[in-house]
N, C-alpha and C. Protein backbone atom coordinates (compact mmCIF):
# COMPACT_ATOMS: atom_id res chain seq x y z
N UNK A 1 -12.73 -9.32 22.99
CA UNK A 1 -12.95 -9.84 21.64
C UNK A 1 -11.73 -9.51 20.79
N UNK A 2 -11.21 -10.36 19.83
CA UNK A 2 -9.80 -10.41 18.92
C UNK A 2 -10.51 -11.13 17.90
N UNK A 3 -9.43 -11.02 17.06
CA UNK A 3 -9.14 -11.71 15.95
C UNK A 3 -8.16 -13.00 16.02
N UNK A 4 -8.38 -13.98 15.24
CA UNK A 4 -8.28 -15.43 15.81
C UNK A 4 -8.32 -15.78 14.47
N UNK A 5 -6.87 -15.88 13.81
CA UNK A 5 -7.10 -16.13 12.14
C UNK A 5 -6.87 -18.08 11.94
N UNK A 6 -7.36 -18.50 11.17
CA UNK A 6 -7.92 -19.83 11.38
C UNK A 6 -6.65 -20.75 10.74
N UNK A 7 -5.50 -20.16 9.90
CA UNK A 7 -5.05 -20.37 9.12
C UNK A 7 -3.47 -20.04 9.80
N UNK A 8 -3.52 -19.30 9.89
CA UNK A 8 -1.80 -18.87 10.78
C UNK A 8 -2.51 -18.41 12.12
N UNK A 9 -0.67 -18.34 13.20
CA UNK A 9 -1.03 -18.52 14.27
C UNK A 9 -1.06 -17.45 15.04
N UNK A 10 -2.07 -16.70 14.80
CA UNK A 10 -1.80 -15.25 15.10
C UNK A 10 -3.61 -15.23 16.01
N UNK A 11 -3.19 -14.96 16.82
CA UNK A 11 -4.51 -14.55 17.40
C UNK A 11 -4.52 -13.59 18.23
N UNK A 12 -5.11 -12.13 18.72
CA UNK A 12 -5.36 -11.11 19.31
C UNK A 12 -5.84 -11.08 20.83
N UNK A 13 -6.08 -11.95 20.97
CA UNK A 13 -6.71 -12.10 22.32
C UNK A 13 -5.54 -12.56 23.16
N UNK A 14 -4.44 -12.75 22.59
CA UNK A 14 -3.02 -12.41 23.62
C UNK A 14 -2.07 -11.35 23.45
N UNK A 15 -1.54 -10.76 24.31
CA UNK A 15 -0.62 -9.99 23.75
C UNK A 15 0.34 -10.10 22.93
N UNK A 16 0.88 -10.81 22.91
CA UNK A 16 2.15 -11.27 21.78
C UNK A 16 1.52 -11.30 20.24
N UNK A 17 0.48 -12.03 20.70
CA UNK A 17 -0.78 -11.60 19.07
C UNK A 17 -0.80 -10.17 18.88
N UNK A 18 -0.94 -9.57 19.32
CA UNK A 18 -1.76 -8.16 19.50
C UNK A 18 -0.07 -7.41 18.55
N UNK A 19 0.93 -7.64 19.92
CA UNK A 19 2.01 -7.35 19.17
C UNK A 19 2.27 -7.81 17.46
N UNK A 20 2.26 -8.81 17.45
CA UNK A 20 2.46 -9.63 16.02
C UNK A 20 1.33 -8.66 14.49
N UNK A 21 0.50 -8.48 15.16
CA UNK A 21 -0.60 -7.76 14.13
C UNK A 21 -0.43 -6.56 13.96
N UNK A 22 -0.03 -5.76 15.24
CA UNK A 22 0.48 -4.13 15.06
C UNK A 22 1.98 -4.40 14.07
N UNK A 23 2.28 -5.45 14.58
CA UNK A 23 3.80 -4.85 13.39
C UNK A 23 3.75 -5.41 11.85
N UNK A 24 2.47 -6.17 11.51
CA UNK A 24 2.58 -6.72 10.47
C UNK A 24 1.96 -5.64 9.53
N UNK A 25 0.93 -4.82 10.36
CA UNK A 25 0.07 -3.98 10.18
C UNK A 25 0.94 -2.43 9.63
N UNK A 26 2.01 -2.35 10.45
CA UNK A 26 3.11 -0.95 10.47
C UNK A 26 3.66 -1.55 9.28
N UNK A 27 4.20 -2.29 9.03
CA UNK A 27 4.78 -2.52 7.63
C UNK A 27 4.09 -3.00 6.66
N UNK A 28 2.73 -2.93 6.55
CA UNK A 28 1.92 -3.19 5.25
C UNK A 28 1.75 -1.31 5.43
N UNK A 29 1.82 -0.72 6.33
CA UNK A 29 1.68 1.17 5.74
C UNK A 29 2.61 1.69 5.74
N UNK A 30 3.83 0.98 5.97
CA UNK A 30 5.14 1.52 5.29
C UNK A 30 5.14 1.39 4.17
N UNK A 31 4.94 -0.15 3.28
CA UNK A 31 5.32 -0.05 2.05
C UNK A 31 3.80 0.46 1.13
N UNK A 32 3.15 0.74 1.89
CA UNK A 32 1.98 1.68 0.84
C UNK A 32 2.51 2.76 0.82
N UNK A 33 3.54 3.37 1.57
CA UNK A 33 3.61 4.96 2.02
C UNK A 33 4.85 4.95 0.81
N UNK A 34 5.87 3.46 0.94
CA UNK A 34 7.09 3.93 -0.06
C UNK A 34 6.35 3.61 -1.61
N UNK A 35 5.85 2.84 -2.06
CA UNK A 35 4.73 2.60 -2.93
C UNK A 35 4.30 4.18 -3.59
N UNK A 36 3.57 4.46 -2.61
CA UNK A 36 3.02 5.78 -3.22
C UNK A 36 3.56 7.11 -3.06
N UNK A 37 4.91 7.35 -2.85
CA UNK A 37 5.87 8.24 -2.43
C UNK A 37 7.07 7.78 -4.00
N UNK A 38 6.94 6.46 -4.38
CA UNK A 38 7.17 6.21 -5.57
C UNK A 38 6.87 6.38 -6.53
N UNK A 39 5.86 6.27 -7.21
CA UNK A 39 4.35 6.58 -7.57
C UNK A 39 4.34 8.39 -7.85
N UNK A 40 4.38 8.97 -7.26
CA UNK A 40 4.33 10.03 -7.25
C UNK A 40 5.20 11.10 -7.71
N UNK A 41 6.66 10.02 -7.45
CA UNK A 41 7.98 10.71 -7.76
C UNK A 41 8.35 10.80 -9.64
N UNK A 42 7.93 9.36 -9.82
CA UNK A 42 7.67 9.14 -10.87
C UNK A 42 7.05 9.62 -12.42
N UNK A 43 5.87 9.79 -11.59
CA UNK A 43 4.57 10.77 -12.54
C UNK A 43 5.49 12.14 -12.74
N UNK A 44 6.15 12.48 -11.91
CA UNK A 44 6.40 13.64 -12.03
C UNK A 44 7.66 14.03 -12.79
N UNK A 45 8.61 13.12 -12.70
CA UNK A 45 9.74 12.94 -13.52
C UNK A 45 8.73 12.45 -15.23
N UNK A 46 8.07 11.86 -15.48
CA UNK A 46 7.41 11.81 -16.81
C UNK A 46 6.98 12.92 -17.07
N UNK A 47 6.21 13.39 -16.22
CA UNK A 47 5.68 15.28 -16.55
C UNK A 47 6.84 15.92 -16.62
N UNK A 48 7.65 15.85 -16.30
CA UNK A 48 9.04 16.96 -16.79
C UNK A 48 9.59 16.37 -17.93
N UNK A 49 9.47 15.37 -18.40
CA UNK A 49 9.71 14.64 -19.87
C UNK A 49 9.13 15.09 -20.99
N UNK A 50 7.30 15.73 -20.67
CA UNK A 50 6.35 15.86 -21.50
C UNK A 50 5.43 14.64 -21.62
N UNK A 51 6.29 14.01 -21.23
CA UNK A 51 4.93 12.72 -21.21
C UNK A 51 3.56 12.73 -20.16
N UNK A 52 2.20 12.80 -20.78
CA UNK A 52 0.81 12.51 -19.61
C UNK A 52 0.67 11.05 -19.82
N UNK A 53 0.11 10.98 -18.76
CA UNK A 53 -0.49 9.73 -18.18
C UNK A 53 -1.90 10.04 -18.53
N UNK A 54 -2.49 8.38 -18.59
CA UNK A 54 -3.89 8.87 -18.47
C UNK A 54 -4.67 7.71 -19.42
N UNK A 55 -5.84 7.39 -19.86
CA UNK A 55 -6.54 6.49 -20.89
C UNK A 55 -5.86 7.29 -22.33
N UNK A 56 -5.86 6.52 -23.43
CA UNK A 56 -5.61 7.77 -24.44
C UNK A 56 -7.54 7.93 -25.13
N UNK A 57 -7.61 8.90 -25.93
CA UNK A 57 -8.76 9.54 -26.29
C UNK A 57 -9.14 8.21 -27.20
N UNK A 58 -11.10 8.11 -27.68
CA UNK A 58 -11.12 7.42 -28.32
C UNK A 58 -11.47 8.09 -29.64
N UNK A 59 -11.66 9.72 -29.76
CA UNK A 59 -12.02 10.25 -30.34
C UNK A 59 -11.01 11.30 -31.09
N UNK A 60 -11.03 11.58 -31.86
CA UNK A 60 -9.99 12.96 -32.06
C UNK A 60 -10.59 14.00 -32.76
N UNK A 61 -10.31 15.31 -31.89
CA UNK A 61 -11.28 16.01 -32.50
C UNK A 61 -10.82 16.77 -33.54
């Protein structure tokens, strides 16, 4: 049993599919990994600024 996408020509139930999905798959969690390795670098360069992140308050006390 595979995946057999209806729309592009990628189907799992061959190898070359199988191949085609593992690598499309490795680089959709690469760029989540540089994404959020970005993300992260970021926040933190603003926290050394003084600046928070965050909703602001709706209240002030």
């Amino acid at each position: 049993m595979g995946f057999s996408s209806l729309i592009e020509p990628i189907d799992t139930t061959t190898p070359s599919g199988v191949l085609v999905f593992n690598i499309f798959s490795a680089m959709a969690q690469f760029e989540y990994d540089l994404t959020r390795e970005r993300t992260i670098a970021g926040l933190k360069v603003a926290r050394a600024h003084g600046r928070e992140g965050g909703r602001p308050y709706k209240l002030s006390c």
